[in-house]
Protein backbone atom coordinates (compact mmCIF):
# COMPACT_ATOMS: atom_id res chain seq x y z
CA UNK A 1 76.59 123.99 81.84
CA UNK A 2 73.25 124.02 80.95
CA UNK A 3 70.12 123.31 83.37
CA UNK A 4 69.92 120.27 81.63
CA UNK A 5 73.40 119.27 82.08
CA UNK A 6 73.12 119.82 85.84
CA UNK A 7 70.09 117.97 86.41
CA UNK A 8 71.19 114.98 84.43
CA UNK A 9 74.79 115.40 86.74
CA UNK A 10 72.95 115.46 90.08
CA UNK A 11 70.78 112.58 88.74
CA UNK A 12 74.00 110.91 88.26
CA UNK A 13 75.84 111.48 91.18
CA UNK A 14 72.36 110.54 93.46
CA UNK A 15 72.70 107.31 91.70
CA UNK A 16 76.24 106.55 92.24
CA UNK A 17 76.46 107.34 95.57
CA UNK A 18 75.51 103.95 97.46
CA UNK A 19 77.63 102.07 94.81
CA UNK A 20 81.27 104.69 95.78
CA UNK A 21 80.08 103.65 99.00
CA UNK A 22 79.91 99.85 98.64
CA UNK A 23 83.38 99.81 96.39
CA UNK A 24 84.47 101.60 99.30
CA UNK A 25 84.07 99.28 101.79
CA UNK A 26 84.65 96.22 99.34
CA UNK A 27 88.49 98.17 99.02
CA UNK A 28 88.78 98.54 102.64
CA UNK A 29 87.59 94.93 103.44
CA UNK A 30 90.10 93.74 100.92
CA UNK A 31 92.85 95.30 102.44
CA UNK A 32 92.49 94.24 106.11
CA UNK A 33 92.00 90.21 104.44
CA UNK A 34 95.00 91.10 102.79
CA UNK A 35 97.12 92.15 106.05
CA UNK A 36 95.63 89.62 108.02
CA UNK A 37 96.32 86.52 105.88
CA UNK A 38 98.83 87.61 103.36
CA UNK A 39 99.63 85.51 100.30
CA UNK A 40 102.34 83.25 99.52
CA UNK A 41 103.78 82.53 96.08
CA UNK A 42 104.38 78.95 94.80
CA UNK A 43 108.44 79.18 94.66
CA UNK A 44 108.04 81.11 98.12
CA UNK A 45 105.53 78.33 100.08
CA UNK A 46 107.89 75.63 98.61
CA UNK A 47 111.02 77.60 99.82
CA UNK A 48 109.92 77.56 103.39
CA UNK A 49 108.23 74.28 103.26
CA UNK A 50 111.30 72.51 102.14
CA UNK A 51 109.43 70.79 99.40
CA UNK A 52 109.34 71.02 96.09
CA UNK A 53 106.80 73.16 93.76
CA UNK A 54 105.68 69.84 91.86
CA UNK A 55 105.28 68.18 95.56
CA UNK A 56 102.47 71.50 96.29
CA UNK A 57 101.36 71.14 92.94
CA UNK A 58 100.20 67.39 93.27
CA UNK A 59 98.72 68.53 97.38
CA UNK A 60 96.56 71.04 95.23
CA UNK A 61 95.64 69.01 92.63
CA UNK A 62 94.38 65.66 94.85
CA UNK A 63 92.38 68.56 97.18
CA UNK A 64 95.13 68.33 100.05
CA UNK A 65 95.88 72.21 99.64
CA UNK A 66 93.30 74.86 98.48
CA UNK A 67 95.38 77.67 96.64
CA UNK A 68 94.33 80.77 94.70
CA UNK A 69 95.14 81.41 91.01
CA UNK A 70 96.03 84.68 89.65
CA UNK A 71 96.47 84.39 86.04
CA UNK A 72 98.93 81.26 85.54
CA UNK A 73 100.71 81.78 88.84
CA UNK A 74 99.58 80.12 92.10
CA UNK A 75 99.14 81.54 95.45
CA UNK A 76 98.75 80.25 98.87
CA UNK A 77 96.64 81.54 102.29
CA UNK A 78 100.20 81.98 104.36
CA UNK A 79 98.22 80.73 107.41
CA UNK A 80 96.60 78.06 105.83
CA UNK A 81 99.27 76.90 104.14
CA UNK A 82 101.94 76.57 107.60
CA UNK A 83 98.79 75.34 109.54
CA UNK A 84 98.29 72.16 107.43
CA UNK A 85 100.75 68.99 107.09
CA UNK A 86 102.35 69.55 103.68
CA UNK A 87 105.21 67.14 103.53
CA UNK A 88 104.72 63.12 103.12
C-alpha cells in the first residue's frame, strides 16, 4: 500500500471505531432481552394457552395482546403473554 492508501485506512478505521463499538453493545443488549424474555410463536402461545390462534389473533387485533411481527408470522413476549388473562 501506498501512503495514501494508509492514511485514507487509518482515517477509516478512526471513524468506525465508536460505531463497532455501539453495534457492539446494541448485539450484546439484544441478546440478554432475548434470554430474559424469550419469544413465543403464534401456534406455540396458542398451544399452551389452550386457545385457539384466531382467539390470539382477535386479543391482538382489539389491543388486548401486544405481539411482535416478523415478516408474516407473529410473535409473543413469553412473559407478557402468561402474565395477562387470555381466555374469555
Amino acid at each position: 500500500m501506498n501512503a495514501f492508501q494508509e492514511e485514507i485506512k487509518q482515517a477509516v478505521s478512526e471513524a468506525t471505531a465508536p460505531l463497532s463499538a455501539e453495534i457492539a453493545s446494541l448485539k450484546k443488549l439484544i441478546a440478554e432481552s432475548v434470554e430474559k424474555d424469550p419469544l413465543i410463536s403464534l401456534d406455540d402461545a396458542a398451544k399452551k394457552l389452550g386457545c385457539h390462534k384466531a382467539t390470539l389473533r382477535r386479543k391482538i387485533k382489539s389491543g388486548e395482546l401486544e405481539c411482535v411481527r416478523i415478516g408474516k408470522k407473529i410473535f409473543f413476549n413469553r412473559s407478557e403473554l402468561f402474565t395477562k388473562s387470555t381466555h374469555n
